[in-house]
C-alpha atoms as a PDB file:
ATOM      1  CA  UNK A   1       9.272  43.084 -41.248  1.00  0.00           C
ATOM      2  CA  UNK A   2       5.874  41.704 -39.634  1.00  0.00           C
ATOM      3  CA  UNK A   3       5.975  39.534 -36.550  1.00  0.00           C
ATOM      4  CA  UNK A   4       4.444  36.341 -36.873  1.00  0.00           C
ATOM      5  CA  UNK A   5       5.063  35.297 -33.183  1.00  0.00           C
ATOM      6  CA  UNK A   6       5.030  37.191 -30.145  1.00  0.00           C
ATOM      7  CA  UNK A   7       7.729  36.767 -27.234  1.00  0.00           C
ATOM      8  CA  UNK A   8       5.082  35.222 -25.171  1.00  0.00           C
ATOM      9  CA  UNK A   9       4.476  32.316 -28.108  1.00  0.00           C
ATOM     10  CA  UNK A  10       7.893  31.623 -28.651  1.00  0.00           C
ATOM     11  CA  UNK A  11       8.133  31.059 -24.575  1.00  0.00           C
ATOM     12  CA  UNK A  12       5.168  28.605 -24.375  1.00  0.00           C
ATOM     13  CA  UNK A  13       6.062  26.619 -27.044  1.00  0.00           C
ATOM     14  CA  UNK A  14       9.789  26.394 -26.245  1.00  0.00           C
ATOM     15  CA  UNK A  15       8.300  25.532 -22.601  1.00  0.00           C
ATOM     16  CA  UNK A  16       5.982  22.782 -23.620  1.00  0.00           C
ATOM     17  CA  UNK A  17       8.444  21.074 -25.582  1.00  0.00           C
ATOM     18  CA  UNK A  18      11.289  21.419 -23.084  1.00  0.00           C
ATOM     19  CA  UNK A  19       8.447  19.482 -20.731  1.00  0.00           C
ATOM     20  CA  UNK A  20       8.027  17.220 -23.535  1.00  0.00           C
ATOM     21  CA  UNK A  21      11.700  15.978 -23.757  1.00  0.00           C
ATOM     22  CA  UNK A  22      11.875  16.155 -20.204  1.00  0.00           C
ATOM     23  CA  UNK A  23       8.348  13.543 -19.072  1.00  0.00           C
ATOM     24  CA  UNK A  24       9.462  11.551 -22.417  1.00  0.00           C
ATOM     25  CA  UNK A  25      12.907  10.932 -20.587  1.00  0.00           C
ATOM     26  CA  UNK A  26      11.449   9.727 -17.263  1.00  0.00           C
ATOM     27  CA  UNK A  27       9.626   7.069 -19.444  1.00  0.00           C
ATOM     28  CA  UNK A  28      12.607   5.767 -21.262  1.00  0.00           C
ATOM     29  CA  UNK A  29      13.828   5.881 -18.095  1.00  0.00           C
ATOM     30  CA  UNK A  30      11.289   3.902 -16.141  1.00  0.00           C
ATOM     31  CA  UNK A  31      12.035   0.195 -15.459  1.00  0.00           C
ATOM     32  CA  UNK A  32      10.645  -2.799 -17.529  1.00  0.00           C
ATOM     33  CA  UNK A  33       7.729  -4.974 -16.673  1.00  0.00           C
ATOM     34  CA  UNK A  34       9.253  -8.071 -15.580  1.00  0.00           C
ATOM     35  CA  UNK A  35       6.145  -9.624 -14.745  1.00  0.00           C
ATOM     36  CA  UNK A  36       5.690 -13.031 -16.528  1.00  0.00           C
ATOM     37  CA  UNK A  37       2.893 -12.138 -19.710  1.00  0.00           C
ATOM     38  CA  UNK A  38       0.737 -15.894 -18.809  1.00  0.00           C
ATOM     39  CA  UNK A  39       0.664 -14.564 -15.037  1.00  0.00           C
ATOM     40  CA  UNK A  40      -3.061 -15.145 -13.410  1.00  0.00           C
ATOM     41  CA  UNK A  41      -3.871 -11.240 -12.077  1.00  0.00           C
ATOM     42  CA  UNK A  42      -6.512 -10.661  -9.567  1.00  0.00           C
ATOM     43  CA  UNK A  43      -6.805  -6.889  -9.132  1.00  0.00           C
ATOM     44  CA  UNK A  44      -3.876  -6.412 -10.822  1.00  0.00           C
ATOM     45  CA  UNK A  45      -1.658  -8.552  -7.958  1.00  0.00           C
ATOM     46  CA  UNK A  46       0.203 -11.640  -9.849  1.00  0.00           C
ATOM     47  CA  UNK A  47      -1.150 -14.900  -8.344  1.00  0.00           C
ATOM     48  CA  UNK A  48       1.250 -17.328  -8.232  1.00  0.00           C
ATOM     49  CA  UNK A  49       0.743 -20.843  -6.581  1.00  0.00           C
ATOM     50  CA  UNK A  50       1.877 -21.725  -2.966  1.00  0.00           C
ATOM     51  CA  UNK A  51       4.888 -23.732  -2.518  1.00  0.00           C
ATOM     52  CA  UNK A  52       4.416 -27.481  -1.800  1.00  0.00           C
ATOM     53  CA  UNK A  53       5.527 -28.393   0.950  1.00  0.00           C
ATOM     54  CA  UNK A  54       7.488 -31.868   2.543  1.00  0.00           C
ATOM     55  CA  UNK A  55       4.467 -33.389   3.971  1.00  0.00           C
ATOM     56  CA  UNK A  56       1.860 -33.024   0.944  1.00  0.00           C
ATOM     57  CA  UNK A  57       4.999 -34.539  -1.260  1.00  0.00           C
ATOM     58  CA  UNK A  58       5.373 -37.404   1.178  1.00  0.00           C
ATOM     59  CA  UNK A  59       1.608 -37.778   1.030  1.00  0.00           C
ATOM     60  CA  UNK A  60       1.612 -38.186  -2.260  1.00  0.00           C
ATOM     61  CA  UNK A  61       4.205 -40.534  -2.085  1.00  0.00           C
ATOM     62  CA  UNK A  62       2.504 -42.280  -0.124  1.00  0.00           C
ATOM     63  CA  UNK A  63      -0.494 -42.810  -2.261  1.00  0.00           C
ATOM     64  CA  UNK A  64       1.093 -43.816  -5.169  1.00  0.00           C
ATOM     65  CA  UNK A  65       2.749 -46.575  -3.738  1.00  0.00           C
ATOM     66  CA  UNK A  66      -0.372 -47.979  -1.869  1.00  0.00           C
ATOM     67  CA  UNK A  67      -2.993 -47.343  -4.771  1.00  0.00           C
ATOM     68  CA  UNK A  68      -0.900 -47.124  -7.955  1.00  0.00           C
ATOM     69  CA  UNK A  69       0.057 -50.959  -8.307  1.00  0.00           C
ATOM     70  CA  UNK A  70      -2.454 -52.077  -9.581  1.00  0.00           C
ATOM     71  CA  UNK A  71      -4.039 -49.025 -11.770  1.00  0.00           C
ATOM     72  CA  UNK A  72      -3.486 -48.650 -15.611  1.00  0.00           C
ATOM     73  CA  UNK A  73      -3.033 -44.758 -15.768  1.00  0.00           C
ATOM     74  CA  UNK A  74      -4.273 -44.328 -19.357  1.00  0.00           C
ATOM     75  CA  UNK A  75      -7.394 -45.769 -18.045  1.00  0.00           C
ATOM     76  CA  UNK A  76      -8.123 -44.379 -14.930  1.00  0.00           C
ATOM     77  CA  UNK A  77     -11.197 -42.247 -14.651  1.00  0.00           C
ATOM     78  CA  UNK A  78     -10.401 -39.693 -11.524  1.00  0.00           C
ATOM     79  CA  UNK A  79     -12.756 -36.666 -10.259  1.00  0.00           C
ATOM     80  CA  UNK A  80     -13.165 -35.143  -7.036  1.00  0.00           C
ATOM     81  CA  UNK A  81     -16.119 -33.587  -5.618  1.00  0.00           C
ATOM     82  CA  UNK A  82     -15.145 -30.739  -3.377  1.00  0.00           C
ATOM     83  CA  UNK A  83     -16.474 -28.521  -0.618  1.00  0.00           C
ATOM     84  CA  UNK A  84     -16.053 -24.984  -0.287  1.00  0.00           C
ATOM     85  CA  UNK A  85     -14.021 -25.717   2.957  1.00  0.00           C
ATOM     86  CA  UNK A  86     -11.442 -27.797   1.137  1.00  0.00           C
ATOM     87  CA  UNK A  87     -13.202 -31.314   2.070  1.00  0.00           C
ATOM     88  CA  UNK A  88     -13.021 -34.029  -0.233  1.00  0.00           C
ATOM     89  CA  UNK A  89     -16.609 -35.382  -0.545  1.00  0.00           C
ATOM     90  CA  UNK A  90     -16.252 -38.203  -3.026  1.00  0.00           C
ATOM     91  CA  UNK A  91     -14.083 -39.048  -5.696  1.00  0.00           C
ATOM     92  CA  UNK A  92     -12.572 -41.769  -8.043  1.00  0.00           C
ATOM     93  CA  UNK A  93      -8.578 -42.195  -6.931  1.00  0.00           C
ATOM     94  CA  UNK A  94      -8.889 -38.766  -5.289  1.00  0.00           C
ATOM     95  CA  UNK A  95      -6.445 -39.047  -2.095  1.00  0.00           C
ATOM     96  CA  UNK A  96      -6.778 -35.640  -0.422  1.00  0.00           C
ATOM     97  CA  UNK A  97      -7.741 -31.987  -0.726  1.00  0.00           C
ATOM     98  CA  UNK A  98      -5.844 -28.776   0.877  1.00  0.00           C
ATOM     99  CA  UNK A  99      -7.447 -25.950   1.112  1.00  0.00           C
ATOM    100  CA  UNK A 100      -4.201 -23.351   0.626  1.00  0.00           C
ATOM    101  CA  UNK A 101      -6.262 -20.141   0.691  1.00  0.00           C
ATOM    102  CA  UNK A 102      -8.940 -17.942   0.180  1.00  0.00           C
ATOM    103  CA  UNK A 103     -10.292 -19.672  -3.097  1.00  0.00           C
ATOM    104  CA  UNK A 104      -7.223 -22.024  -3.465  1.00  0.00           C
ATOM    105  CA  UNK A 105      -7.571 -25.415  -3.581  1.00  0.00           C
ATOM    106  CA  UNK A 106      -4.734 -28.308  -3.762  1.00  0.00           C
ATOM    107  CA  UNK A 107      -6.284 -32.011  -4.601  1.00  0.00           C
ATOM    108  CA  UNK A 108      -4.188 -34.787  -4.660  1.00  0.00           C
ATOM    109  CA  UNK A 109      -4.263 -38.486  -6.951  1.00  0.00           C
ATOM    110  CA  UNK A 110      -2.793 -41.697  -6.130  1.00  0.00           C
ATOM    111  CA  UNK A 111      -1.438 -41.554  -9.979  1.00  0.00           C
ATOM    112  CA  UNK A 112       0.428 -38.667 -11.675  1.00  0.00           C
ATOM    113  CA  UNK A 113      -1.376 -36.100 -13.437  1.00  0.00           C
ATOM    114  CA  UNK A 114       0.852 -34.143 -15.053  1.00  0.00           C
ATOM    115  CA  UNK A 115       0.364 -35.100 -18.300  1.00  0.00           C
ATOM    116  CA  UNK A 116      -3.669 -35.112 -18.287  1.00  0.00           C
ATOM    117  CA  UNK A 117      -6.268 -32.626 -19.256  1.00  0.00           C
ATOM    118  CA  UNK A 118      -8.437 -30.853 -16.186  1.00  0.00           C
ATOM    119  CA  UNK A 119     -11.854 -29.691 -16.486  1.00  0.00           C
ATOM    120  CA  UNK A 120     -13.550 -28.295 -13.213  1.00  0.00           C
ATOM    121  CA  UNK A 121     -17.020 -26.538 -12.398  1.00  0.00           C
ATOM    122  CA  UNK A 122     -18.441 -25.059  -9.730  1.00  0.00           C
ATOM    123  CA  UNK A 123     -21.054 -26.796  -8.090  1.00  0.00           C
ATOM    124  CA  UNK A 124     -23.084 -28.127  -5.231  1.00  0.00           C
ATOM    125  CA  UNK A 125     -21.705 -31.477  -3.752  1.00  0.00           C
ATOM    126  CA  UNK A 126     -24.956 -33.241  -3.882  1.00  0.00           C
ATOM    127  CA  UNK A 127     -25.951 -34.296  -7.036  1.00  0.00           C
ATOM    128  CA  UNK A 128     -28.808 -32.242  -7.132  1.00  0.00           C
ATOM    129  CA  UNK A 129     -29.454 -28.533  -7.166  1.00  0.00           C
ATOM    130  CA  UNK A 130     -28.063 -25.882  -9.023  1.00  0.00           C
ATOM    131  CA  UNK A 131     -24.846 -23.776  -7.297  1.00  0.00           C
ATOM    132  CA  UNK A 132     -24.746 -19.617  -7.209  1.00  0.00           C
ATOM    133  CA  UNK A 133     -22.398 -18.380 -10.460  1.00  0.00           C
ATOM    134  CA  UNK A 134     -18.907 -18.716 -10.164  1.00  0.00           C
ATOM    135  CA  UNK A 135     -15.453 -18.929 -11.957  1.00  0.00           C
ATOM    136  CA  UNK A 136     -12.742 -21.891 -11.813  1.00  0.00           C
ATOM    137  CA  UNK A 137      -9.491 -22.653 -13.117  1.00  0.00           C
ATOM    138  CA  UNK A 138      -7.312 -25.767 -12.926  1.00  0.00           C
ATOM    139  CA  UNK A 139      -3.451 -26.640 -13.651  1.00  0.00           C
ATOM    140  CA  UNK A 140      -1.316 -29.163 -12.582  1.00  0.00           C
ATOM    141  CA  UNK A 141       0.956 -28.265  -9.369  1.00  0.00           C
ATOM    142  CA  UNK A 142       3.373 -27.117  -9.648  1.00  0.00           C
ATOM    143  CA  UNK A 143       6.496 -29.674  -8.185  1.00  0.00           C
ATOM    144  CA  UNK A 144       3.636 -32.041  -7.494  1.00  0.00           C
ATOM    145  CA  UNK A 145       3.170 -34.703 -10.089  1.00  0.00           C
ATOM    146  CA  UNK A 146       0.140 -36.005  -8.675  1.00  0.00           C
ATOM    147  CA  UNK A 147      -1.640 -32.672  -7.676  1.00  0.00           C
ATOM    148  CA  UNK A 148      -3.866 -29.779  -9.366  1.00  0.00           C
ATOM    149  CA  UNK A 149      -4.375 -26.528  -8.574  1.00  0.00           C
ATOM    150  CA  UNK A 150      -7.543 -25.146  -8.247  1.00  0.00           C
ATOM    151  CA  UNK A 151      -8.933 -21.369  -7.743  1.00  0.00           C
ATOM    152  CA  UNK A 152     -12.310 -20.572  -7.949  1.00  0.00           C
ATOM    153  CA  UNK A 153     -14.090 -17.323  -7.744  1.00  0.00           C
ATOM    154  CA  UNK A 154     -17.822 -15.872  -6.980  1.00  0.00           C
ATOM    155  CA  UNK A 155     -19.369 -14.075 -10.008  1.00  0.00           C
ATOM    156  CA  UNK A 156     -18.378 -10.358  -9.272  1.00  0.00           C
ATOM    157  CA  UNK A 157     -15.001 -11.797 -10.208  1.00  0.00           C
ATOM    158  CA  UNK A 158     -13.737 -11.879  -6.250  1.00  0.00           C
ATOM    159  CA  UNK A 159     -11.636 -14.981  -4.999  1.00  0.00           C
ATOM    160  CA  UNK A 160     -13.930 -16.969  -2.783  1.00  0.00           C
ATOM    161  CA  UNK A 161     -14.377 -20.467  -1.491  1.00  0.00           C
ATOM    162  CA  UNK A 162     -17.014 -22.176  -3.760  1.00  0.00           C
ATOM    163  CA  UNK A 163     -17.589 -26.168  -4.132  1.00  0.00           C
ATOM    164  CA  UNK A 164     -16.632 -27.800  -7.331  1.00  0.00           C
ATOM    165  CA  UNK A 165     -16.319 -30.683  -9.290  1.00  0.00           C
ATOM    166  CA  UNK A 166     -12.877 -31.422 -11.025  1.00  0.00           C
ATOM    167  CA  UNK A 167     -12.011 -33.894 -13.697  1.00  0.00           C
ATOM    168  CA  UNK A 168      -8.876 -35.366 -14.911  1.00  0.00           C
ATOM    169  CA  UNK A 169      -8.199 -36.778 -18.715  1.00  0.00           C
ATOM    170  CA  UNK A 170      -5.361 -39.019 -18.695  1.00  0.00           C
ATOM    171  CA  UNK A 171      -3.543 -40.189 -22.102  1.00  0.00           C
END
């Protein structure tokens, strides 16, 4: 009777599949991604927005009681202009601006905002010139009816402090 294997065959291939099961096991056995799928990565960290805290909720309170009596929400215009360094340069019922972090940006209305559209861009805070390229996002704030979050990034993609402009849309 012929041989169609040799000892040393039958070893490599009984090897490479014992290896098989064995790596295949470790990945069953490794531990689910419980990261949540929306999550904003930078580098591949989750960046998740800093917690409010008592005085920019009292703040806001504060606002809304002394400029909300007499505004119609669904017909307020608001913007802010900001500067890189978190100052608010102008705006239309803009009340204040945080800077929370390296590219994170808090700004605060004297009406809620939760239920409005944002649009933001970077740019200067004069209203002329043309700014370097740059990324931004905005979202409401989170346990802040009044506020949105802001992050902005330089154009390699890098968190960084950039002026902007930020609109809100109300209903």
């Amino acid at each position: 009777m012929a041989r169609i294997f040799g000892r040393k065959s039958i070893l490599l291939v009984v090897g490479a599949l014992a290896l098989t099961l064995v790596g295949g096991g470790i990945a069953v056995a490794a531990p689910e991604q419980r990261d949540d799928p929306g999550a904003v990565r930078i580098n591949g960290r989750v960046v998740q927005q800093p917690l409010v805290t008592q005085a920019d909720i009292d703040l806001a309170k504060a606002a809304l009681v002394k400029g909300g009596s007499g505004i119609q929400a669904s017909s307020a215009q608001l913007f802010a202009v900001v500067s890189a360094g978190g100052g608010l340069v102008r705006g239309s019922q803009a009340v204040s601006v945080t800077l929370l972090g390296l590219g994170l940006y808090q700004v605060v209305f004297n009406v809620p905002v939760q239920s409005g559209a944002f649009a933001g861009t970077i740019g200067l805070t004069g209203s002329v010139g043309t700014s370097p390229t740059g990324f931004i996002s905005a979202v409401g704030r989170t346990n802040l009816a009044q506020g949105v979050f802001v992050q902005t990034w330089n154009q390699s993609g890098s968190p960084a402090n950039r002026s902007f402009h930020l609109g809100v849309f109300l209903p």
